[in-house]
Protein backbone atom coordinates (compact mmCIF):
# COMPACT_ATOMS: atom_id res chain seq x y z
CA UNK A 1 -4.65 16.99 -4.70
CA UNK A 2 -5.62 18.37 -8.10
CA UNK A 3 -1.54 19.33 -8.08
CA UNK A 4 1.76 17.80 -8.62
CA UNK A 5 2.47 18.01 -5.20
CA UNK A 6 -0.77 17.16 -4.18
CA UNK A 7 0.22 13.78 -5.90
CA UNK A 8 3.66 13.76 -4.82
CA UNK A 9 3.16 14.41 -0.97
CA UNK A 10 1.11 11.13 0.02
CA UNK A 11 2.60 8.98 -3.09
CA UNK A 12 5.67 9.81 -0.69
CA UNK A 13 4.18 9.06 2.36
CA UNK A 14 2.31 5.50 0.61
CA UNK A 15 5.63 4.89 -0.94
CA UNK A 16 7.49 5.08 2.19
CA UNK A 17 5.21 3.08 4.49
CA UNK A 18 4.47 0.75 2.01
CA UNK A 19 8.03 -0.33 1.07
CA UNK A 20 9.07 -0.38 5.29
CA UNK A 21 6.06 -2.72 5.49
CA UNK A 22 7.51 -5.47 2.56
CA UNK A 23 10.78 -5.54 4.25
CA UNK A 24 9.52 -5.71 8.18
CA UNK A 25 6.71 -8.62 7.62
CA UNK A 26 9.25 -10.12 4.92
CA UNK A 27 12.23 -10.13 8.43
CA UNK A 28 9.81 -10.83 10.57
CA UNK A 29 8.91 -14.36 9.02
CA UNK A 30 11.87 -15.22 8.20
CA UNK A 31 13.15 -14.46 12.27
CA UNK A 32 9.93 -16.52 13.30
CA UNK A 33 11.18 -19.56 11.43
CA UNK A 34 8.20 -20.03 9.20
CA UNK A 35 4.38 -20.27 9.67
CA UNK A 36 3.73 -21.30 12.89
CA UNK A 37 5.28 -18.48 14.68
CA UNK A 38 4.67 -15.02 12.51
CA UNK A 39 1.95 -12.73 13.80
CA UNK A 40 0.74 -9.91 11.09
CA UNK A 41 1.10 -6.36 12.07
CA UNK A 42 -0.48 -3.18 10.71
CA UNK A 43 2.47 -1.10 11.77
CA UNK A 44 6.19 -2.07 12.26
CA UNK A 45 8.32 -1.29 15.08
CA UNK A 46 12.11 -0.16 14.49
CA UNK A 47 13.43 -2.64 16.90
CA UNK A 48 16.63 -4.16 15.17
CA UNK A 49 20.27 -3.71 14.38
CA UNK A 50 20.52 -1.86 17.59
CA UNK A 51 17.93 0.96 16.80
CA UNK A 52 17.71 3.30 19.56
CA UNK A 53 14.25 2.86 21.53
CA UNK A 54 13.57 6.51 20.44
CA UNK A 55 12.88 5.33 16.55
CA UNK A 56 10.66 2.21 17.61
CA UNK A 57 7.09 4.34 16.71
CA UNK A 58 8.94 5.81 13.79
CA UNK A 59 6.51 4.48 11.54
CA UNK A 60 3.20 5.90 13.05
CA UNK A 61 5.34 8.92 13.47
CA UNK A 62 5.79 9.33 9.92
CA UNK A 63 2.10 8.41 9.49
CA UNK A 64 0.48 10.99 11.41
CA UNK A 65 2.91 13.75 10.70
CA UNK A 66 2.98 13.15 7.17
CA UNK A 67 -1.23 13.07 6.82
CA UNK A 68 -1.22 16.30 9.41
CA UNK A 69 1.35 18.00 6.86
CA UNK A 70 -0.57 17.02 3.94
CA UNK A 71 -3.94 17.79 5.49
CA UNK A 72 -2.53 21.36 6.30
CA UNK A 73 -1.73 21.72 2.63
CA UNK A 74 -4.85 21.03 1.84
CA UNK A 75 -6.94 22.79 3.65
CA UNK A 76 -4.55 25.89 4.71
CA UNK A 77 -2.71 26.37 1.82
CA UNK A 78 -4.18 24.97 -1.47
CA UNK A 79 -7.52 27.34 -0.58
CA UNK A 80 -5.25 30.49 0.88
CA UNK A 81 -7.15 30.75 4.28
CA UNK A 82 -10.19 31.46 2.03
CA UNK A 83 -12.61 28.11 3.11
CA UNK A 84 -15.54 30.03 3.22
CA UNK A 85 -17.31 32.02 -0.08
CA UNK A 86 -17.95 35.94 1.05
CA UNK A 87 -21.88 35.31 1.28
CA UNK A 88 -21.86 32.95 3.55
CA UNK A 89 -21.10 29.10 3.49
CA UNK A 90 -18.20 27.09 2.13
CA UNK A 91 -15.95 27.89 -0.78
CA UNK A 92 -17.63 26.04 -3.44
CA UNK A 93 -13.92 26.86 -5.57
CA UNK A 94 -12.16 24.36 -2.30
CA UNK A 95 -14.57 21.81 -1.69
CA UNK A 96 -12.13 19.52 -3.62
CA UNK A 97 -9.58 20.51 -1.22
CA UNK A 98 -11.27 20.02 2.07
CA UNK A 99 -12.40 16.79 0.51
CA UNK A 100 -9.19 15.66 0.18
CA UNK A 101 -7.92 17.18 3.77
CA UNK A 102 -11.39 14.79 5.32
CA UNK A 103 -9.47 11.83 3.69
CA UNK A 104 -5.80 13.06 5.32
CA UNK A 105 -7.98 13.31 8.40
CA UNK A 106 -8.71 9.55 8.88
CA UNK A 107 -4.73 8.75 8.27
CA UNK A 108 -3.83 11.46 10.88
CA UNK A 109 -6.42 9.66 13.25
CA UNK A 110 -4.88 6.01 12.83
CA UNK A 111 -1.24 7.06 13.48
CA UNK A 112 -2.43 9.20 16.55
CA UNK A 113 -4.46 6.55 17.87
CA UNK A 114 -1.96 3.83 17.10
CA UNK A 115 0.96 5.92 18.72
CA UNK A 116 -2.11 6.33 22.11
CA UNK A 117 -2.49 2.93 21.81
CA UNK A 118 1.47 1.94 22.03
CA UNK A 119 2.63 4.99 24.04
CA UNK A 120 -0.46 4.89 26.99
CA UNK A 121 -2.52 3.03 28.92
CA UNK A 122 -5.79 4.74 28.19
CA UNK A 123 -6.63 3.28 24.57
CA UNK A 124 -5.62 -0.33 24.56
CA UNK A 125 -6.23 -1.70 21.26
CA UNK A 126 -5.34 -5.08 19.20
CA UNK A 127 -3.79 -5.51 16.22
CA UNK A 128 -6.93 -6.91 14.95
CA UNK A 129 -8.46 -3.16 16.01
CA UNK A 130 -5.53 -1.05 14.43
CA UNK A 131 -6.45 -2.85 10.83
CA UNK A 132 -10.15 -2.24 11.39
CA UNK A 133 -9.26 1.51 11.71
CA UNK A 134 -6.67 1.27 9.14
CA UNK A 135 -8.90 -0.39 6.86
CA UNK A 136 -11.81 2.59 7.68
CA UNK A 137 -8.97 5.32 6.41
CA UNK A 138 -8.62 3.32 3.09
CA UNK A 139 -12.78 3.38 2.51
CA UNK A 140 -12.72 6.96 3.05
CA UNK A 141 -9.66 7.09 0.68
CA UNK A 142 -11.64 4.80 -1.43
CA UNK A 143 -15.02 6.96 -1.28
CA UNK A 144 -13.45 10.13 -2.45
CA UNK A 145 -11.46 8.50 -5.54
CA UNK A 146 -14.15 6.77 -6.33
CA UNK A 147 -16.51 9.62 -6.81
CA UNK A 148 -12.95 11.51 -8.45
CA UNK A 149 -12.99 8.89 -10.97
CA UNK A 150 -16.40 8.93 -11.79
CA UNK A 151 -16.26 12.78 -12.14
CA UNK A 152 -13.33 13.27 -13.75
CA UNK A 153 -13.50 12.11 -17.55
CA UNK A 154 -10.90 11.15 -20.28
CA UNK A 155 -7.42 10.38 -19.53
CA UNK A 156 -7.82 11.82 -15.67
CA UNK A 157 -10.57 9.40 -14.74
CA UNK A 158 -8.70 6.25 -16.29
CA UNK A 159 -5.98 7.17 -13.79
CA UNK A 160 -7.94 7.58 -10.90
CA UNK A 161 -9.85 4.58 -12.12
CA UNK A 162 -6.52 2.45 -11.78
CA UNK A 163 -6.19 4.10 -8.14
CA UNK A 164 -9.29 3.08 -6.95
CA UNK A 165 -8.66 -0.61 -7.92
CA UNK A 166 -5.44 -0.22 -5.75
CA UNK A 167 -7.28 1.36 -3.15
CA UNK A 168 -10.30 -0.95 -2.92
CA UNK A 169 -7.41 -3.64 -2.63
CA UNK A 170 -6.17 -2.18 0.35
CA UNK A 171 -9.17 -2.16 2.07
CA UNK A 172 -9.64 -5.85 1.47
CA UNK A 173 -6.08 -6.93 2.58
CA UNK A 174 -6.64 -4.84 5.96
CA UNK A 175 -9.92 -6.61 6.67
CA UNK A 176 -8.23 -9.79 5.99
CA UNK A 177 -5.34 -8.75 8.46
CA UNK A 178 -7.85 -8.49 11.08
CA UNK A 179 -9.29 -12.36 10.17
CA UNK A 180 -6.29 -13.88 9.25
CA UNK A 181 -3.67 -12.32 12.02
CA UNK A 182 -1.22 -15.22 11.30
CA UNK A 183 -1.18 -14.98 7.71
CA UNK A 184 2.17 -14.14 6.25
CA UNK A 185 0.73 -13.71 2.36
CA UNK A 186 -1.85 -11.02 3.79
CA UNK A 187 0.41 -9.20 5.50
CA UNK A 188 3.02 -9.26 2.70
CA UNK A 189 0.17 -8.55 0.63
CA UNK A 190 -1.03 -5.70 2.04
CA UNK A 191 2.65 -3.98 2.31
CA UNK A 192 3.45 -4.43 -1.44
CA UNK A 193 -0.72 -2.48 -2.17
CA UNK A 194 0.64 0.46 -0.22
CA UNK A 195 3.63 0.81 -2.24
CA UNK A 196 2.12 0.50 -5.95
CA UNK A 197 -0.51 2.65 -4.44
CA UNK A 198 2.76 5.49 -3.31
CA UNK A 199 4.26 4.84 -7.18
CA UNK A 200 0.94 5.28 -8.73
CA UNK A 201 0.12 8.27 -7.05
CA UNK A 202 3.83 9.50 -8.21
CA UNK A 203 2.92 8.45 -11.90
CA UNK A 204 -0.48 10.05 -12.15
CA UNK A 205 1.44 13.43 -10.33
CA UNK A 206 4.24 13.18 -13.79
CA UNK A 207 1.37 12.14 -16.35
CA UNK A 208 -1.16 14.60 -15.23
CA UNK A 209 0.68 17.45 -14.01
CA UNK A 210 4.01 16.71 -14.92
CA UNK A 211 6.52 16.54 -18.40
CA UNK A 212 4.96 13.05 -18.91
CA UNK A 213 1.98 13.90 -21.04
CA UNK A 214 1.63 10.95 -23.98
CA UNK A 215 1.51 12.07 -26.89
CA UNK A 216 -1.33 13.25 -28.01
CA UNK A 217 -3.23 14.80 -25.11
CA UNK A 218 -2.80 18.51 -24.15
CA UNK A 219 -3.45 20.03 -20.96
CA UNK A 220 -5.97 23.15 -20.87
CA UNK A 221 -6.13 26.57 -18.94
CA UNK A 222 -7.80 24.48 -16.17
CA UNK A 223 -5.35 21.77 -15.87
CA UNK A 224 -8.03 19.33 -17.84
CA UNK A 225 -6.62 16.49 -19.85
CA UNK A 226 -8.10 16.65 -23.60
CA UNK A 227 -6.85 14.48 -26.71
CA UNK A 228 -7.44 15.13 -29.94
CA UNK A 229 -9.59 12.04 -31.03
CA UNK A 230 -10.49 8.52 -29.78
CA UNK A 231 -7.29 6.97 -30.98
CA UNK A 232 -4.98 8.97 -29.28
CA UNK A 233 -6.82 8.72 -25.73
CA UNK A 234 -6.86 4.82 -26.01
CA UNK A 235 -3.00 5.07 -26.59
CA UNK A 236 -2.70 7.32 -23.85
CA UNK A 237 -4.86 4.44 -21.70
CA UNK A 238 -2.58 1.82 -23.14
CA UNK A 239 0.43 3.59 -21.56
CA UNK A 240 -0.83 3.76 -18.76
CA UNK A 241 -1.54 -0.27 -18.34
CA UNK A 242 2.13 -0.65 -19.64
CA UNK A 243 3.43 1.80 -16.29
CA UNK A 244 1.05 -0.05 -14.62
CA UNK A 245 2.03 -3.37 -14.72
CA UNK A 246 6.05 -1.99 -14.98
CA UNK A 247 5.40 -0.55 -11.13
CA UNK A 248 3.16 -3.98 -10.16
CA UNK A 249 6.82 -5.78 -11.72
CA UNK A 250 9.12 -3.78 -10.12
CA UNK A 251 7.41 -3.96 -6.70
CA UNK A 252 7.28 -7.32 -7.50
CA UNK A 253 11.46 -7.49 -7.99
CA UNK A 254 11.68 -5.43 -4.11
CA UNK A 255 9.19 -8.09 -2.22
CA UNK A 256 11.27 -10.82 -3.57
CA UNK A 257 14.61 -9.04 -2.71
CA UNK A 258 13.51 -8.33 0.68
CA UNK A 259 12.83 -11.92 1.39
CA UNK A 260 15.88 -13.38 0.03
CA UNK A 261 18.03 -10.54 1.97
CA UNK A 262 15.85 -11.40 5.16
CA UNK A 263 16.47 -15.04 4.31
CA UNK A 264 19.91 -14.91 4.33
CA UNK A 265 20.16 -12.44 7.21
CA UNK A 266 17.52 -13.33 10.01
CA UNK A 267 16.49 -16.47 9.01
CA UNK A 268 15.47 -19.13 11.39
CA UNK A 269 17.15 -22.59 11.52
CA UNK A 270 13.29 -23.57 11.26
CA UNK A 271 13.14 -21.94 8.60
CA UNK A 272 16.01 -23.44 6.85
CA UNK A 273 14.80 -26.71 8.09
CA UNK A 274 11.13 -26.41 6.77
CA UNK A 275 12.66 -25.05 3.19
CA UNK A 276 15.85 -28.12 2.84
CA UNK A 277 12.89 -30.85 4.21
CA UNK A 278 10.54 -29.21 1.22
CA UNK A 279 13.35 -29.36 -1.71
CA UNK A 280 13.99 -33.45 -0.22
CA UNK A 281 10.64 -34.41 -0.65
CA UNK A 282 10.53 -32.83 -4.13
CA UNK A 283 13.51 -34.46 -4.90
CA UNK A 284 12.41 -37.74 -3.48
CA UNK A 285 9.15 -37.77 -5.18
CA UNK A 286 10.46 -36.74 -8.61
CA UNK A 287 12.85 -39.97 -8.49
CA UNK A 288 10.12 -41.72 -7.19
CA UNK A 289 8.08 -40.89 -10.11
CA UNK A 290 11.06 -41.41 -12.54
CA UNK A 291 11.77 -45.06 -10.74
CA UNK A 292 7.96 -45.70 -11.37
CA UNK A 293 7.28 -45.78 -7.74
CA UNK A 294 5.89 -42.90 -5.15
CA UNK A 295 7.97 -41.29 -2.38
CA UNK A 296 5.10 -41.41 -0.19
CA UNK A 297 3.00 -44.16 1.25
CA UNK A 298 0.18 -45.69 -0.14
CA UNK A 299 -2.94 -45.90 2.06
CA UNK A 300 -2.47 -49.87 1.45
CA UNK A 301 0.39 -49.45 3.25
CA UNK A 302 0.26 -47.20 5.68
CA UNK A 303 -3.51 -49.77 6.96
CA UNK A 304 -3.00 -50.76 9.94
């Protein structure tokens, strides 16, 4: 991944996945009519507006094709066939490569064994499974950024630092999917980690490799990050918060569009219900409160 594109090919696939998974959970509550009848999911089925059955395992589709392509890049073509050295042993010039390709590995294995899972009889599995595994392909994601961002110094390592934090948040919101399978703000949650996780991978792919360089830094023979002094590396660190909390606001904008569309488009009369029954009892209790009074009983009188 030390690349543009070996930034740019999984921010895709993150980006992707992530963003599908805001808009399904965000439909699928607002279809169930509220708390009471959602049920998280770890992958989401194209099953509406008259999809053909053919696209309903798109997502896990995408998934494992997308790690298996990126894995292949990875180990096939970012080391050109040459994995091990001539004396014997691995290539200690592509270790960071089939490092990398381990971590695609555990991605390819979810969508595989999700799509078994769906597709077969042989490998039943729960939901509450599926985000155990799913969470296990984050930790290995985790792992290997982890150790990236303690190895890599300067500029490099506060991006990767800012990954991991993303990373290490996915994790938790997948555990938390298998614990909590009827909560709506973990599933929401863990949708809207995926995609800052897909942007951030796209920024650190234009900072690092890219024609978005701050000012100040310069980028050596070996595709190291070096700026001249302290003050121009903490500005450079300083940009990056500011992108950082632009993609967390932006993502931020989508979730909230999603749910309004899905609102207005598959939203349960429940739903409605629960929301106009909320805004009364506001209403109510901030005219009971201007009346000098309380819209709701006192435990005087509600004695028996």
């Amino acid at each position: 991944m030390g690349s543009f594109k070996g930034h740019a090919l999984p921010g895709t696939l993150f980006l992707l996945v992530g963003a599908w998974h805001v808009w399904s959970a965000a439909a699928r509550y607002a279809s169930a009519g509220g708390p009471a009848g959602f049920r998280l999911r770890v992958w989401n089925p194209v099953d509406f507006l008259g999809a053909p059955p053919a696209l309903r395992h798109l997502e896990l589709y995408v998934v494992a094709g997308g790690a298996f392509l990126d894995m292949c890049v990875e180990v096939l073509y970012s080391t050109h066939l040459r994995i091990f050295a001539p004396g014997g042993g691995v290539n200690p010039a592509h270790l960071n490569d089939l490092e990398h390709g381990g971590m695609l590995l555990m991605f390819f294995l979810f969508g595989a064994l999700a799509l078994l899972s769906q597709k077969t009889r042989y490998l039943p599995l729960t939901e509450g499974a599926l985000c155990l595994v799913a969470a296990t392909a984050f930790t290995a994601e985790l792992l290997l950024f982890y150790f990236h961002s303690t190895t890599h110094q300067g500029l490099e390592g506060y991006y990767h630092y800012l990954l991991v934090v993303l990373i290490g948040l996915c994790v938790v919101s997948t555990v938390l999917g298998a614990l909590l399978p009827e909560s709506f703000p973990v599933d929401l949650a863990s949708g809207v980690l995926i995609t800052l996780q897909g942007l951030w991978f796209y920024q650190t792919a234009f900072t690092l490799y890219g024609s978005m360089l701050p000012k100040g830094c310069q980028r050596d023979a070996d595709a190291n990050i070096e700026c001249h002094g302290h003050a121009a590396e903490e500005r450079a660190e300083q940009l990056a918060n500011f992108q950082f909390f632009a993609y967390v606001f932006l993502v931020f904008a989508y979730t909230l569009g999603c749910y309004a569309v899905a609102a207005a488009k598959y939203g349960h009369p429940d739903l409605r219900t629960m929301h106009a029954t909320t805004m009364e009892w506001r209403d109510n209790g901030a005219n009971g409160h201007e009346l000098g009074g309380s819209s709701a009983p006192s435990l005087e009188e509600g004695a028996i």
